[in-house]
C-alpha atoms as a PDB file:
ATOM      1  CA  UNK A   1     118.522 109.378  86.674  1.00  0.00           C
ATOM      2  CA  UNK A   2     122.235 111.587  86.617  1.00  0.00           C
ATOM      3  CA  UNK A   3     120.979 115.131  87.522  1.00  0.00           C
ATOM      4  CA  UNK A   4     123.144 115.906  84.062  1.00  0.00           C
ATOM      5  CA  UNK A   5     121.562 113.457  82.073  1.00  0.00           C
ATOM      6  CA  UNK A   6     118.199 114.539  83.009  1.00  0.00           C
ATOM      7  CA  UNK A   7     119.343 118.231  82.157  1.00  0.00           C
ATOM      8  CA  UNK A   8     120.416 117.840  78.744  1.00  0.00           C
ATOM      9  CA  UNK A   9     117.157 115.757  77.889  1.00  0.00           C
ATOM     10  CA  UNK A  10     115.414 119.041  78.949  1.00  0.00           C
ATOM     11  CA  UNK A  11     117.434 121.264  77.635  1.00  0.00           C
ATOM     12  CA  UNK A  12     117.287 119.286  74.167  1.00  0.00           C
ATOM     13  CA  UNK A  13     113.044 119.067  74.547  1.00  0.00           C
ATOM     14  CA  UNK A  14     112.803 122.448  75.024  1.00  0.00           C
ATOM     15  CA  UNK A  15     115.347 123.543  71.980  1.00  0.00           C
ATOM     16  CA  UNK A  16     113.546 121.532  69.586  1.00  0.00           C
ATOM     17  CA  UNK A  17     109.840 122.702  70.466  1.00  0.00           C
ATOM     18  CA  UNK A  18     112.186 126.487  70.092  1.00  0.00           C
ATOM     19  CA  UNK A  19     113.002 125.518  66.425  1.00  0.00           C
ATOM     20  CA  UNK A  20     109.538 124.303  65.748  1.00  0.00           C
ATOM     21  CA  UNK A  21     107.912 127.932  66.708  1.00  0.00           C
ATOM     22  CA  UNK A  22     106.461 126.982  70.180  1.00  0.00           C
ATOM     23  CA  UNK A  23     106.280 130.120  72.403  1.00  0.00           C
ATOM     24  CA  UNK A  24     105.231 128.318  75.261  1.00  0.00           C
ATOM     25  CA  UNK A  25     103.895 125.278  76.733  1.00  0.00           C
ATOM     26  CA  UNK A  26     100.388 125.589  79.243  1.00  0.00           C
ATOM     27  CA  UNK A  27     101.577 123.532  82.035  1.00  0.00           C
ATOM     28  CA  UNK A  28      98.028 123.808  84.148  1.00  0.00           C
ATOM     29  CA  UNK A  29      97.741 120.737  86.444  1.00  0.00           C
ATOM     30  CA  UNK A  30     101.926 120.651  87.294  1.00  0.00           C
ATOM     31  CA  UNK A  31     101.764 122.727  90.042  1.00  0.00           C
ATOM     32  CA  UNK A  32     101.657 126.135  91.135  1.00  0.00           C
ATOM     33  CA  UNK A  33     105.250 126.798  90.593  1.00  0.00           C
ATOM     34  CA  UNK A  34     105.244 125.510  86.938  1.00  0.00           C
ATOM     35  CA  UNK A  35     102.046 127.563  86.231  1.00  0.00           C
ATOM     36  CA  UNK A  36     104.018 130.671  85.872  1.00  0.00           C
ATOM     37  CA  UNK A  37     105.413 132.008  83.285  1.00  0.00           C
ATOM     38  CA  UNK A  38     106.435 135.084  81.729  1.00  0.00           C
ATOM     39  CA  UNK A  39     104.055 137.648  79.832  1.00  0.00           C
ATOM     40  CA  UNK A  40     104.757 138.556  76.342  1.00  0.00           C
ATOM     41  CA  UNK A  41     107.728 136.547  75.684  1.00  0.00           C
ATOM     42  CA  UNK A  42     109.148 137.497  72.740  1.00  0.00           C
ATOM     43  CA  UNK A  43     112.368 135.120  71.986  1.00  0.00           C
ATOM     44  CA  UNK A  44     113.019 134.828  68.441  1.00  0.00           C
ATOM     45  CA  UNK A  45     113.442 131.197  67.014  1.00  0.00           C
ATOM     46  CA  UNK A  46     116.110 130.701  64.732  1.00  0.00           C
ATOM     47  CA  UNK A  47     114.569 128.517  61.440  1.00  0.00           C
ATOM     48  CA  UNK A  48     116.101 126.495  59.641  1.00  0.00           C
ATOM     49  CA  UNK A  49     114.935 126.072  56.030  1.00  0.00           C
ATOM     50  CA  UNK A  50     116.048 122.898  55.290  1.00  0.00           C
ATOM     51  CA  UNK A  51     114.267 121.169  57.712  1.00  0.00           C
ATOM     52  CA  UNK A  52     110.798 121.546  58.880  1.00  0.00           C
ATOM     53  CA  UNK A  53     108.981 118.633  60.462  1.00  0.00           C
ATOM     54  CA  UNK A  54     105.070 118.362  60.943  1.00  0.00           C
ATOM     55  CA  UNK A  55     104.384 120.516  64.078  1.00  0.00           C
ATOM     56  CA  UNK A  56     103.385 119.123  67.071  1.00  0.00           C
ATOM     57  CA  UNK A  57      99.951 118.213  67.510  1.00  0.00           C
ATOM     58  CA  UNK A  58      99.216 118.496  71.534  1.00  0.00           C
ATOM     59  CA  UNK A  59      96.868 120.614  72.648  1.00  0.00           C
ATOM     60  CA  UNK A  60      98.586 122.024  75.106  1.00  0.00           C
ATOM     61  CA  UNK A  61     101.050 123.435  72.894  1.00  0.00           C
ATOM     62  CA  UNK A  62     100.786 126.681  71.299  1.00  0.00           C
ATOM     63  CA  UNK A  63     102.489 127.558  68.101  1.00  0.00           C
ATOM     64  CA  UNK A  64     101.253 130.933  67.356  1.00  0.00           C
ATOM     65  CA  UNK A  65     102.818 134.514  67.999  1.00  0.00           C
ATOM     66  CA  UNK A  66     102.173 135.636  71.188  1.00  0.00           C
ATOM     67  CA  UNK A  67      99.683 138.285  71.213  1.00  0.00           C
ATOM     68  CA  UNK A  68     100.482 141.691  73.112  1.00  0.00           C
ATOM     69  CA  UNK A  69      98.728 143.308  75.525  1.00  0.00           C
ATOM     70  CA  UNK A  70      96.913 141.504  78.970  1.00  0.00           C
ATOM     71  CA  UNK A  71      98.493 138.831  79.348  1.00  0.00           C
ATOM     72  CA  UNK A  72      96.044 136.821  81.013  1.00  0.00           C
ATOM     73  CA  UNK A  73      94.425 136.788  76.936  1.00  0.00           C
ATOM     74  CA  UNK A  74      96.510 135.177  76.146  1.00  0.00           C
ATOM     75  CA  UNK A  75      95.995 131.759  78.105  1.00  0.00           C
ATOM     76  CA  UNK A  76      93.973 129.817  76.296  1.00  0.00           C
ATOM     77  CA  UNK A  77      91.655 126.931  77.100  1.00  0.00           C
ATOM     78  CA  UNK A  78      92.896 123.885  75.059  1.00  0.00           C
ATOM     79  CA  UNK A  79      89.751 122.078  75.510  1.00  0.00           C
ATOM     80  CA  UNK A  80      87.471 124.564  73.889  1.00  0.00           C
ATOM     81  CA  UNK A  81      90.258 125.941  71.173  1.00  0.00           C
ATOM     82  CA  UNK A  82      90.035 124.353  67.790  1.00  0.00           C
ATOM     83  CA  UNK A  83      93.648 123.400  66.198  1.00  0.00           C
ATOM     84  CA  UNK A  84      94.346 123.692  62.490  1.00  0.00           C
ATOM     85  CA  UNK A  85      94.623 119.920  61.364  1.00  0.00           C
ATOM     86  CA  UNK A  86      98.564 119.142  61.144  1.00  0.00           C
ATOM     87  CA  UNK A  87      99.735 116.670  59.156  1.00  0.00           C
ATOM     88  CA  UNK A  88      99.855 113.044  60.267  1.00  0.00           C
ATOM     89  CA  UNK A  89     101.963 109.662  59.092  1.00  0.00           C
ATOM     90  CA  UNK A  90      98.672 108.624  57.214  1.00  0.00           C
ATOM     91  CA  UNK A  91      98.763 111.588  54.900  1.00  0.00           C
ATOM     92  CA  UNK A  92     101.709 113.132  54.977  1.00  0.00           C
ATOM     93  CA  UNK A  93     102.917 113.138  51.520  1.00  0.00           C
ATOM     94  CA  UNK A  94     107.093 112.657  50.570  1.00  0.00           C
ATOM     95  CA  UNK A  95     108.467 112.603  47.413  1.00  0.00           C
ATOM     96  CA  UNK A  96     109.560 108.827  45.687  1.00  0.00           C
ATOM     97  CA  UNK A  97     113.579 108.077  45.954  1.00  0.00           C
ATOM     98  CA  UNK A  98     114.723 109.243  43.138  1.00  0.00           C
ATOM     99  CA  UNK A  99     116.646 106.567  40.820  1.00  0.00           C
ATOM    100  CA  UNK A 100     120.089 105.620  41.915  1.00  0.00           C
ATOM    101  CA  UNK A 101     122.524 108.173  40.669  1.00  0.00           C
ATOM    102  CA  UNK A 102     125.533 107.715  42.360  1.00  0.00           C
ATOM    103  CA  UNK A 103     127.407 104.944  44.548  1.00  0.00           C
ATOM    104  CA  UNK A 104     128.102 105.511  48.515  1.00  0.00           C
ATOM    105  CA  UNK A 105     131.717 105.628  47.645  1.00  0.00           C
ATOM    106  CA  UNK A 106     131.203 108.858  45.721  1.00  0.00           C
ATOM    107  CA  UNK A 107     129.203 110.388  48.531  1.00  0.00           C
ATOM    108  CA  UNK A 108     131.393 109.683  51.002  1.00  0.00           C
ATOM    109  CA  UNK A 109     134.190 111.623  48.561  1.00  0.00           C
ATOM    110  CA  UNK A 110     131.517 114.639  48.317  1.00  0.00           C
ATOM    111  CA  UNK A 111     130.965 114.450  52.402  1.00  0.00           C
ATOM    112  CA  UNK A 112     135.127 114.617  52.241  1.00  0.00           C
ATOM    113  CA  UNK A 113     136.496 116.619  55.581  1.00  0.00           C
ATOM    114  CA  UNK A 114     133.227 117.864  56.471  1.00  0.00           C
ATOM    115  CA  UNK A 115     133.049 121.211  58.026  1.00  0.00           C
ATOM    116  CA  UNK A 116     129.208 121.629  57.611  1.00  0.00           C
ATOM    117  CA  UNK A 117     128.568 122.368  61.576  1.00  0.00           C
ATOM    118  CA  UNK A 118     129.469 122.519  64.855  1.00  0.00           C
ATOM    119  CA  UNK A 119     130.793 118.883  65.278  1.00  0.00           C
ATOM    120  CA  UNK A 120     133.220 118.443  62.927  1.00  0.00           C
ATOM    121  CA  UNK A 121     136.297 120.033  65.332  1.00  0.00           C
ATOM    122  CA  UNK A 122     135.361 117.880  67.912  1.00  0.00           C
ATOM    123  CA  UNK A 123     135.534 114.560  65.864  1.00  0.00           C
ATOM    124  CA  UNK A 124     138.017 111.792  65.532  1.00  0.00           C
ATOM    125  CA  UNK A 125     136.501 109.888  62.574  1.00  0.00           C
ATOM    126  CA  UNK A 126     133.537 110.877  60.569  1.00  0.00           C
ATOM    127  CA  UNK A 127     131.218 108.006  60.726  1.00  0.00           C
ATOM    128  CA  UNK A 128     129.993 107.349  57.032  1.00  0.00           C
ATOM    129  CA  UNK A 129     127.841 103.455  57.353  1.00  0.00           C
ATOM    130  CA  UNK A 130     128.998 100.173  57.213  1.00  0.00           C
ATOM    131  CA  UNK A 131     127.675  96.847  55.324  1.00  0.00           C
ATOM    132  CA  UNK A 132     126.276  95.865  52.213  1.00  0.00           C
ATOM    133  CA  UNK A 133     125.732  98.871  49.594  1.00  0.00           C
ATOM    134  CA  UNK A 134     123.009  97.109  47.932  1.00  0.00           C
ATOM    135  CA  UNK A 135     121.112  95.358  50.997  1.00  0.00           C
ATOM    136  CA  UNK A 136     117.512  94.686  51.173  1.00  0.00           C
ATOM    137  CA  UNK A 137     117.613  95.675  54.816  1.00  0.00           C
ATOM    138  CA  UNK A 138     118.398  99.381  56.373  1.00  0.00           C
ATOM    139  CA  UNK A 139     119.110 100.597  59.818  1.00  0.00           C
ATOM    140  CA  UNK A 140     119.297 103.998  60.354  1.00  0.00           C
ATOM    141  CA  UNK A 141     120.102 105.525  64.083  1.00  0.00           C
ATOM    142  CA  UNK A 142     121.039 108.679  65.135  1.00  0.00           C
ATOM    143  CA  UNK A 143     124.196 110.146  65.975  1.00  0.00           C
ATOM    144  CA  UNK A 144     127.484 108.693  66.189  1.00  0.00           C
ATOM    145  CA  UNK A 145     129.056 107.456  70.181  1.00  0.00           C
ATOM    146  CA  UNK A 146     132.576 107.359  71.731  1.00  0.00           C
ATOM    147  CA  UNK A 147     133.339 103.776  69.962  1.00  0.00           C
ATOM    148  CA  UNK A 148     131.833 104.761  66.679  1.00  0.00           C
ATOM    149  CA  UNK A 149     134.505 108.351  66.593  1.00  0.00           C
ATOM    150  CA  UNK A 150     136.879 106.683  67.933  1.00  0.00           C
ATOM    151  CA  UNK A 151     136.639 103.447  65.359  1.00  0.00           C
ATOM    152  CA  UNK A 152     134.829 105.707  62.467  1.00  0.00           C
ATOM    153  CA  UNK A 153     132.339 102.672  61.900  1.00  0.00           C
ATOM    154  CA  UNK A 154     128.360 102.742  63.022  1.00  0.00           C
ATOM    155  CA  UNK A 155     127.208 100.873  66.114  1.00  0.00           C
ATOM    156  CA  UNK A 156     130.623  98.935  67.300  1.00  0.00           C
ATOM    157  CA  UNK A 157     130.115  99.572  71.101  1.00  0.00           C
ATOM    158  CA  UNK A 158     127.544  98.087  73.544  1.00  0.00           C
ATOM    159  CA  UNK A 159     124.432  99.161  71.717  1.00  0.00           C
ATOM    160  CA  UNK A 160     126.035  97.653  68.558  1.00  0.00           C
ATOM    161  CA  UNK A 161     126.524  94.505  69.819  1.00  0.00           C
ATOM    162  CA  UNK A 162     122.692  94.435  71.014  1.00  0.00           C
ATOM    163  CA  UNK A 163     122.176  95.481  67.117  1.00  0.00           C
ATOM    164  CA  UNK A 164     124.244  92.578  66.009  1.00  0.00           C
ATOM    165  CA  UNK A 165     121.478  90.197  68.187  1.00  0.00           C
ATOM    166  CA  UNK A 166     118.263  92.521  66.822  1.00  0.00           C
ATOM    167  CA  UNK A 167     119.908  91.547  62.963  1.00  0.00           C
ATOM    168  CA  UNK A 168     120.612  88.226  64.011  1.00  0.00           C
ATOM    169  CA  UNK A 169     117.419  87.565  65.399  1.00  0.00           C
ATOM    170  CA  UNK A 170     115.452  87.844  62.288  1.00  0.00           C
ATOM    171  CA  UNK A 171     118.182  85.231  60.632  1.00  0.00           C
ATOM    172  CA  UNK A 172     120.313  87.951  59.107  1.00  0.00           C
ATOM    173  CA  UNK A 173     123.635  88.655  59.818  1.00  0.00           C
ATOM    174  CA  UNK A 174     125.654  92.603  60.368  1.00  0.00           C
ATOM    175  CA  UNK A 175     127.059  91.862  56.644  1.00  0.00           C
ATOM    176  CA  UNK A 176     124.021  91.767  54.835  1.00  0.00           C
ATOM    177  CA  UNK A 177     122.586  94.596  56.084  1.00  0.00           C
ATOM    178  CA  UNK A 178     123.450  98.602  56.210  1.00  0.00           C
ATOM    179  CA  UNK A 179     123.590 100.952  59.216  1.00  0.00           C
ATOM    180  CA  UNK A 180     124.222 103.939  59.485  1.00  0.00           C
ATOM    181  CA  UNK A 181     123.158 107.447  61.367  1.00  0.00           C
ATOM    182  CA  UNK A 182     121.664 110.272  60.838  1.00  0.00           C
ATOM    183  CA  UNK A 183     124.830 112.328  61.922  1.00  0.00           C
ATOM    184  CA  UNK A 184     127.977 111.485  60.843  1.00  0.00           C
ATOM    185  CA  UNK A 185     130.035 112.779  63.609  1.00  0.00           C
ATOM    186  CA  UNK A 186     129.456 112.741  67.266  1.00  0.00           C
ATOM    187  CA  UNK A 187     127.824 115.120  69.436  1.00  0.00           C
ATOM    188  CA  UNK A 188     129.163 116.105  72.756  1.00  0.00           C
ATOM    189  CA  UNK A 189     128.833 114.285  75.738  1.00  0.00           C
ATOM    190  CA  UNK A 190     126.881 111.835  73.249  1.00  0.00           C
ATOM    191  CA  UNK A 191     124.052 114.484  73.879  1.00  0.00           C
ATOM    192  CA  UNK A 192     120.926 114.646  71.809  1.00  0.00           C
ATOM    193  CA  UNK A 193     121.314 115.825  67.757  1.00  0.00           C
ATOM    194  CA  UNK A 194     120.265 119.688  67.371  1.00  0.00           C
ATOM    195  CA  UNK A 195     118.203 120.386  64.479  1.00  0.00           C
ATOM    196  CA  UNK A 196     121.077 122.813  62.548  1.00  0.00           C
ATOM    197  CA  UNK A 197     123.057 119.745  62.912  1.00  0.00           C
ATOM    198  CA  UNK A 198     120.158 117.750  61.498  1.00  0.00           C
ATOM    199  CA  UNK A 199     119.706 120.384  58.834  1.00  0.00           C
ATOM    200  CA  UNK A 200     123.851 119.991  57.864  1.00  0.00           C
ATOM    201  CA  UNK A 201     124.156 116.079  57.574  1.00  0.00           C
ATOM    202  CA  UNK A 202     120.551 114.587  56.617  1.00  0.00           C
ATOM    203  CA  UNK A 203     120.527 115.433  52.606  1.00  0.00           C
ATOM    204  CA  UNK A 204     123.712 112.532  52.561  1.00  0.00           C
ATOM    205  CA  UNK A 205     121.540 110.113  54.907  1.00  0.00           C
ATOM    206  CA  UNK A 206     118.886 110.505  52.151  1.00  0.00           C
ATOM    207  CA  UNK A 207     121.268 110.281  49.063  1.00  0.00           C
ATOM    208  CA  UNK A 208     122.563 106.825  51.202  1.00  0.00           C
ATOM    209  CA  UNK A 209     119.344 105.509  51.140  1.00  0.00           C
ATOM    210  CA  UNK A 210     118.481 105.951  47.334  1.00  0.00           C
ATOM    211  CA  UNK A 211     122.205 104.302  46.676  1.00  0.00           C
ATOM    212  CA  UNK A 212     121.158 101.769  48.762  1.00  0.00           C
ATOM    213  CA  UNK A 213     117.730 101.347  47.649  1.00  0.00           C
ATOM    214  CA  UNK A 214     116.687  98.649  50.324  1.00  0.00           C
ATOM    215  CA  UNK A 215     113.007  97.529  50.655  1.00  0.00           C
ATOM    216  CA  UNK A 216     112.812  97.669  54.275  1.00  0.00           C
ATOM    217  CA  UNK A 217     114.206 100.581  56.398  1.00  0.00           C
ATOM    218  CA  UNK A 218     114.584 100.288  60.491  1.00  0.00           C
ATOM    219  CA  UNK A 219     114.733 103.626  62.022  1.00  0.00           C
ATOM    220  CA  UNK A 220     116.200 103.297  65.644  1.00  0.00           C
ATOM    221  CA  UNK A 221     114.932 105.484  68.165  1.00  0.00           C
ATOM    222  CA  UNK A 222     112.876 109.239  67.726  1.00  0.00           C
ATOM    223  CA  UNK A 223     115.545 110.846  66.038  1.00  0.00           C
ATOM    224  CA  UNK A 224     116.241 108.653  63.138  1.00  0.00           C
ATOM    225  CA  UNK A 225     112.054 107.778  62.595  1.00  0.00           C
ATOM    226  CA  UNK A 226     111.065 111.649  63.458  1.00  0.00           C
ATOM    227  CA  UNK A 227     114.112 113.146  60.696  1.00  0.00           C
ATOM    228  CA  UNK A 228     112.710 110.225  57.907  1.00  0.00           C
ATOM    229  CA  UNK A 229     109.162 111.072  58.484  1.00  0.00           C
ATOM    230  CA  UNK A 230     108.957 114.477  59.317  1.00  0.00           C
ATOM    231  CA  UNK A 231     107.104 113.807  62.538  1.00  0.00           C
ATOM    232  CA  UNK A 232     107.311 114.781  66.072  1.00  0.00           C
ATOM    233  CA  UNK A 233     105.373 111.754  67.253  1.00  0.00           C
ATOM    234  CA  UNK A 234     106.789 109.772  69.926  1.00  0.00           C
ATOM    235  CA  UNK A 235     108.817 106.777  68.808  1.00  0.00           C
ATOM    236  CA  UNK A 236     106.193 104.864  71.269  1.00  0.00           C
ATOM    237  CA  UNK A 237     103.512 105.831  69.199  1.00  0.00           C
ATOM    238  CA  UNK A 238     105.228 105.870  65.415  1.00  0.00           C
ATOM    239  CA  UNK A 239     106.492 101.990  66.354  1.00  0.00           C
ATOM    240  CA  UNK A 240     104.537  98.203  66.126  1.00  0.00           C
ATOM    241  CA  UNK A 241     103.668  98.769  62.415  1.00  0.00           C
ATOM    242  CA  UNK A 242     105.076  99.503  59.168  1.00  0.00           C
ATOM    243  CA  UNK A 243     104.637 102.555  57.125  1.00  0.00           C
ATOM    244  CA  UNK A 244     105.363 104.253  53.646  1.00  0.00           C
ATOM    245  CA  UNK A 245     108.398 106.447  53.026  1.00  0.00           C
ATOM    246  CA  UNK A 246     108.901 107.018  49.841  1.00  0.00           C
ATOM    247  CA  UNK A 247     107.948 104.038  48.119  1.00  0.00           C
ATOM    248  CA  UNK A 248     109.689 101.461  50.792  1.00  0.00           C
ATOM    249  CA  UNK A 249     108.828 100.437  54.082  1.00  0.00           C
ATOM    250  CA  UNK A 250     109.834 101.793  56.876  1.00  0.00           C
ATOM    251  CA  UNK A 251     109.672 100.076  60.605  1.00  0.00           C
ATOM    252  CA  UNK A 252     110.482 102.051  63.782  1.00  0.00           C
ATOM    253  CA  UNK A 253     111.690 100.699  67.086  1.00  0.00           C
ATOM    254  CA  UNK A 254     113.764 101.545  70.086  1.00  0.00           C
ATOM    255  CA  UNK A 255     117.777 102.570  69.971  1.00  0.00           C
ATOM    256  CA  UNK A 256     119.130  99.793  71.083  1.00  0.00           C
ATOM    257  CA  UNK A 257     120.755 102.311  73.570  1.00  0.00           C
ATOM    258  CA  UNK A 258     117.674 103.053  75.258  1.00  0.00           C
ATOM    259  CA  UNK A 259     117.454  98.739  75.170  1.00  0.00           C
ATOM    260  CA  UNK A 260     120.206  98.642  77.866  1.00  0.00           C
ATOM    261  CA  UNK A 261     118.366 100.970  79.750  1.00  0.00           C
ATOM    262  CA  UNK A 262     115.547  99.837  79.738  1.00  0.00           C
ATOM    263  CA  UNK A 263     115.270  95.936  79.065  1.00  0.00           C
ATOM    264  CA  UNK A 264     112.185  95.504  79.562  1.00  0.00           C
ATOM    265  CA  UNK A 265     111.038  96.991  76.188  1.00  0.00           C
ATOM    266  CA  UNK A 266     113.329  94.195  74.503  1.00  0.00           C
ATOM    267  CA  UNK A 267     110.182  92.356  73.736  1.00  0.00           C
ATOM    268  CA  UNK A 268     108.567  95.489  71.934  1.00  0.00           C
ATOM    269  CA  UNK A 269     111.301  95.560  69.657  1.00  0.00           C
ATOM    270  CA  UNK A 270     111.396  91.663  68.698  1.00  0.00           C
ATOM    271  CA  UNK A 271     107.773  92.379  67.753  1.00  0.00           C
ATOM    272  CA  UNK A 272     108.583  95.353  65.991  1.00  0.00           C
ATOM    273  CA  UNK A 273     111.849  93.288  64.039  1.00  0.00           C
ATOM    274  CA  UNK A 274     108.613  90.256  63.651  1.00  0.00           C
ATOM    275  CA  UNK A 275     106.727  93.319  61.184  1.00  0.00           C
ATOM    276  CA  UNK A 276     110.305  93.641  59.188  1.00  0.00           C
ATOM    277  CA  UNK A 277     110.661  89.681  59.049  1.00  0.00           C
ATOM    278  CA  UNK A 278     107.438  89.773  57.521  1.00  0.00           C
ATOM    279  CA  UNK A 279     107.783  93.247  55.171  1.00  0.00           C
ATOM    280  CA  UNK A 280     111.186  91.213  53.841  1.00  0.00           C
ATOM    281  CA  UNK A 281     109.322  87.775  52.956  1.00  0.00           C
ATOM    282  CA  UNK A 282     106.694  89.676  50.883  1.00  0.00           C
ATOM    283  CA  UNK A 283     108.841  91.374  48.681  1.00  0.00           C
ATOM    284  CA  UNK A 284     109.527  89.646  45.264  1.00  0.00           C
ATOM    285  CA  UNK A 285     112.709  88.008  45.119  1.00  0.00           C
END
């Protein structure tokens, strides 16, 4: 993997567990040289109000203050400390869409020249969705590449031509469906979405999707399943079923992106596109 690459995954990791209160991370079992790490750290996270996803569950993660004084008190044994429960997929509990109140046209007017974050100078074309406004069907992805700014419509470069096949395969076609992002504009260096970005842009993915109103939502990689669920889950472990959000069902899979990397998970997601087939002939209608 590009050195770079591989740096802005870790860089992105460890900003997100930053925003979701983790002080550190017990690396025991990594090596010697990982083991360390500073006493009493005291870095402030930033919050952001607007979005707060479950906290992660692993038990090597700590997501308390850090205590003051010896700092050797401070390690703690994860398989003798007892974790408050955090909330799961199974219970955790989201408001019903509300009733359709407004068209996509007049949220794209509201979104107008965004200047809501740190994107928008950078941008060629905001990236709004593309497809039918009233589709039964719903892909939702995450942020917005070089072919999408530069053509200001979702998915039109390599990994939305393996889309195209993933729609196709289930016997629709691009029309009758509608994708769109989480982000509207692109991040740099098509890096990984930061949660004030998140926080910016998500309240007009969710007003999309109760204009839309479809009965079957496919949420394309972490990003786009972990924003709709409020989850930190691994998209490995939220996929191969279909869950509740919000009164509709809601299927997550791999970015078709990660697809070209990785081709061998191909026949994950054809199962995974098998549970929408299935979630679309049961509906009424």
């Amino acid at each position: 993997m590009n050195r770079e690459l591989l740096g802005e995954q870790i860089h992105g990791h460890l900003q997100l567990y930053r925003d979701l209160g983790v002080r550190y991370v017990d690396c025991s079992g990594m090596g010697a040289a990982s083991r360390r790490r500073p006493a009493n750290n005291q870095h402030d996270c930033n919050s952001i109000s607007s979005y707060s996803p479950a906290r992660a569950s692993c038990p090597h993660v700590s997501v308390n203050s850090p205590k003051t004084g010896n700092p050797k008190s401070e390690i703690r044994n994860p398989k003798s400390e007892t974790l408050t429960p955090q909330p799961t997929i199974e219970n955790l509990q989201l408001p019903p869409l509300p009733a359709a109140q407004e068209t996509l046209e007049a949220i794209l007017a509201d979104i107008g020249n965004c200047q809501r974050c740190k994107l928008a100078p950078a941008r060629t074309n905001l990236v709004f969705g593309s497809g039918n406004p009233h589709a039964g069907l719903m892909f939702v992805g995450e942020a917005p590449g070089a072919d999408e700014d530069a053509q200001g419509l979702p998915f039109v470069g390599r990994a939305g031509r393996l889309l195209t096949l993933i729609i196709e395969s289930i016997g629709f076609r691009r029309e009758d469906v509608y994708i769109c992002n989480i982000l509207k504009c692109r991040p740099p260096q098509n890096r990984n979405p930061e949660l004030d970005e998140i926080a910016a842009c998500e309240s007009f993915l969710f007003r999309q999707i109760a204009a839309v109103r479809p009965g079957v939502i496919v949420a394309l990689g972490a990003f786009g399943a972990q924003t709709l669920l409020r989850t930190t889950e691994a998209i490995g472990k939220l996929r191969g079923r279909a869950m509740n959000y919000r009164g509709v069902k809601l299927v997550a899979t791999y970015h078709p992106a990660y697809l070209l990397r990785s081709p061998l998970e191909k026949r994950k997601t054809w199962e995974d596109m098998r549970i929408v087939r299935d979630c679309l002939r049961s509906m009424p209608g």
